[in-house]
Protein backbone atom coordinates (compact mmCIF):
# COMPACT_ATOMS: atom_id res chain seq x y z
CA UNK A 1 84.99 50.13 -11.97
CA UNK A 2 85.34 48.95 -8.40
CA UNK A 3 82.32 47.65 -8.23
CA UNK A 4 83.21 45.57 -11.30
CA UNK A 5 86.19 44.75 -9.89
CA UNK A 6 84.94 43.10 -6.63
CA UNK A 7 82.25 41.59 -8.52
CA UNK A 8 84.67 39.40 -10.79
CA UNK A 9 86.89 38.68 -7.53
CA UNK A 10 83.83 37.51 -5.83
CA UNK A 11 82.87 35.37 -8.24
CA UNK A 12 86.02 34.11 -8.67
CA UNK A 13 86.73 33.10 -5.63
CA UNK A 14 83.31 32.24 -4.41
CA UNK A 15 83.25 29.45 -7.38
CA UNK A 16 87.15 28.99 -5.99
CA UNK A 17 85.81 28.15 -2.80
CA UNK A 18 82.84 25.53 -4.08
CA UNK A 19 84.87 23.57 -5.91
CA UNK A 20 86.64 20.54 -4.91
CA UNK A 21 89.96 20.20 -6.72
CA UNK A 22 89.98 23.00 -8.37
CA UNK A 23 93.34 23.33 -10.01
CA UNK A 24 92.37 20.50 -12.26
CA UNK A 25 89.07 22.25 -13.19
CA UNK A 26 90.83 24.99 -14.02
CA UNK A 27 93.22 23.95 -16.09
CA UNK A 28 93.66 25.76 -19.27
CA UNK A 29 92.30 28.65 -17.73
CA UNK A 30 94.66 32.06 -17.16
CA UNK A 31 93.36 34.70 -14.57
CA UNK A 32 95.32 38.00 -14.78
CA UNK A 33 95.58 41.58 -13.87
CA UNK A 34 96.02 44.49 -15.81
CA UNK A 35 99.05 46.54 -14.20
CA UNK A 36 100.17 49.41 -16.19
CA UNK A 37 101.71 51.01 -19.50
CA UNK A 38 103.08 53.69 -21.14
CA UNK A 39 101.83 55.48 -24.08
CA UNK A 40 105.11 57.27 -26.15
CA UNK A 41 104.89 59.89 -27.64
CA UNK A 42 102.53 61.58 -25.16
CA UNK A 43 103.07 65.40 -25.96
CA UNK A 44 100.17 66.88 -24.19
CA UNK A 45 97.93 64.03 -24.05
CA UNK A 46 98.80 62.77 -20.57
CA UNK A 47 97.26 59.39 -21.60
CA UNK A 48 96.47 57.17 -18.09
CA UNK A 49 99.01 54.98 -17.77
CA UNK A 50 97.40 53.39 -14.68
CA UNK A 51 95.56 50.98 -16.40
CA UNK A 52 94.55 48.68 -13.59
CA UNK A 53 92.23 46.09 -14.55
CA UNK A 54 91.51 41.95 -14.91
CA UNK A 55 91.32 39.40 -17.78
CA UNK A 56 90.31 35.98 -18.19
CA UNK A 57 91.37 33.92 -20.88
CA UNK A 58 89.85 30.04 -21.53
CA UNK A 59 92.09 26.97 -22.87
CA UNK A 60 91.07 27.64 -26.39
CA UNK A 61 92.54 31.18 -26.76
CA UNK A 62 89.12 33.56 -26.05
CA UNK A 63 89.44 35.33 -23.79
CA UNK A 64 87.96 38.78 -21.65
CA UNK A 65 88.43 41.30 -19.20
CA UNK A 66 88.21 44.76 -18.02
CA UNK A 67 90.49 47.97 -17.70
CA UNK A 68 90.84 51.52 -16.77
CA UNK A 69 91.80 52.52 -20.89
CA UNK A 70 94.10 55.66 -21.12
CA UNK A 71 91.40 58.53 -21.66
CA UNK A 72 90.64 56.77 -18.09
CA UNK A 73 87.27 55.41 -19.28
CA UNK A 74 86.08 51.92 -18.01
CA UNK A 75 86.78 49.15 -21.20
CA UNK A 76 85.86 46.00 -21.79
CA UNK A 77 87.69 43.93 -24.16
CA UNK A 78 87.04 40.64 -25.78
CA UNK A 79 90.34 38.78 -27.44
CA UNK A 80 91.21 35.54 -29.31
CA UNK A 81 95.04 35.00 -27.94
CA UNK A 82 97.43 32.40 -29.95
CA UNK A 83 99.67 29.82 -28.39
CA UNK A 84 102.67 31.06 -27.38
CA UNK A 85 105.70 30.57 -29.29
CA UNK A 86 109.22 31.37 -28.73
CA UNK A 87 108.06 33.91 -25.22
CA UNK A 88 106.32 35.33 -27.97
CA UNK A 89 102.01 35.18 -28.42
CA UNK A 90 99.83 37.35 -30.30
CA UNK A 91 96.11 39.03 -29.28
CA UNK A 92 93.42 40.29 -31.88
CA UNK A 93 89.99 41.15 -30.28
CA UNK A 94 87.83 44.59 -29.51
CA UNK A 95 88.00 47.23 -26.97
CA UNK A 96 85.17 49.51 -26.20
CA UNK A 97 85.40 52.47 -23.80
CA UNK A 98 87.10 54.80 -26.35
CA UNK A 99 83.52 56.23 -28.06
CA UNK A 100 84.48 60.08 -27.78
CA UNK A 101 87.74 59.82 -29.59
CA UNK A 102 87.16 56.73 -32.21
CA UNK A 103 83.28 57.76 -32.98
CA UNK A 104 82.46 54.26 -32.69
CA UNK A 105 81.80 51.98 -29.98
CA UNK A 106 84.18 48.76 -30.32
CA UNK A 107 87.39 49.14 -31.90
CA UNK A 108 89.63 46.62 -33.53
CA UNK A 109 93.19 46.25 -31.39
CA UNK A 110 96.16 43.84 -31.60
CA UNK A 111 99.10 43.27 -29.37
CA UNK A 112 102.43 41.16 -29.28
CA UNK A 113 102.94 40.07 -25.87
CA UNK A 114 106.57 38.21 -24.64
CA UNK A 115 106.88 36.65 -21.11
CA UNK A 116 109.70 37.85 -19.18
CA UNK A 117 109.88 35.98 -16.42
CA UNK A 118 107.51 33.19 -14.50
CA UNK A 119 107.74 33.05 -10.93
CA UNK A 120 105.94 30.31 -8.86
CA UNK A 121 103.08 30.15 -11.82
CA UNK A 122 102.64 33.89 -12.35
CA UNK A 123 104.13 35.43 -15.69
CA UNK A 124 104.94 38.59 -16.20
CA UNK A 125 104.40 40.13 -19.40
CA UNK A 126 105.00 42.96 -21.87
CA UNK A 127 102.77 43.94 -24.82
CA UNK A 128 103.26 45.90 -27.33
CA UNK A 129 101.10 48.02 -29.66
CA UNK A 130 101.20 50.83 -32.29
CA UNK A 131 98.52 52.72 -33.57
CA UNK A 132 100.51 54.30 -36.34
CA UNK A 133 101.17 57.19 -34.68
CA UNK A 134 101.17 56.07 -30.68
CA UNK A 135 103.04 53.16 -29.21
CA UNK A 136 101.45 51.47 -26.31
CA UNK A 137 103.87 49.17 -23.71
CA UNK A 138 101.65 47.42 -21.34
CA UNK A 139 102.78 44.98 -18.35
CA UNK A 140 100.11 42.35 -17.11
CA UNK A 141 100.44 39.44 -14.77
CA UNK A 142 99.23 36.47 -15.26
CA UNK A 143 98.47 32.77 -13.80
CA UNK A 144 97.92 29.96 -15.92
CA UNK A 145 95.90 26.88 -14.54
């Protein structure tokens, strides 16, 4: 994961680095970073709620990053994210990483996200997830170009 990790900072900011202008290449573009959630109810499960990680999302809505999931197994996940509306914008994609528990390899996920706040170009968000029988709050940050 850290290797992963430095990888996609490296390459981010190596192409940073190259380009001239590059707010206006990047425009449309959000670059953000997977903070942390918490899984309720959690009776015995002690689900990682450290899930540190980064995500990249392009002008049309696709999107994809990486986490520490909460059996604290490396994911990857690959999203289509709609416009936001009201605070309020939805995610649909697939998450792999969770093999022992789901028996398959890429499972379907959703989440409602709303900004909270934007400081200085960085939002702060909260999503929000159910499984049926779990509910998942997760805060990211993000920066839109």
């Amino acid at each position: 994961m850290k290797r992963s990790i430095t990888l996609f900072l490296f390459l981010l900011f190596a192409t940073a680095a190259m380009a001239e202008g590059v707010e206006e290449k990047l425009v449309g573009i959000t670059v953000g970073l997977h903070c942390c959630s918490d899984h309720t109810p959690d009776p015995g499960r002690r689900a990682n709620n450290g899930n540190l990680g980064l995500f990249i999302r392009f002008g049309n809505g696709f999107g994809v990053g990486f986490l520490k999931n909460s059996i604290n197994k490396d994911s990857v996940h690959v999203d289509y994210t709609t416009d936001e509306y009201y605070r309020l914008r939805g995610t649909i994609g697939y998450m792999n990483g969770y093999d022992s528990v789901a028996q398959r390899e890429w499972i379907p996920f959703y989440m409602v996200t709303v900004r909270l706040v934007t400081v200085e170009k960085i939002d702060v968000l909260l999503g929000y997830t159910t499984d049926g029988n779990n509910e998942l709050k997760h805060l990211m940050l993000s920066r839109r170009f």
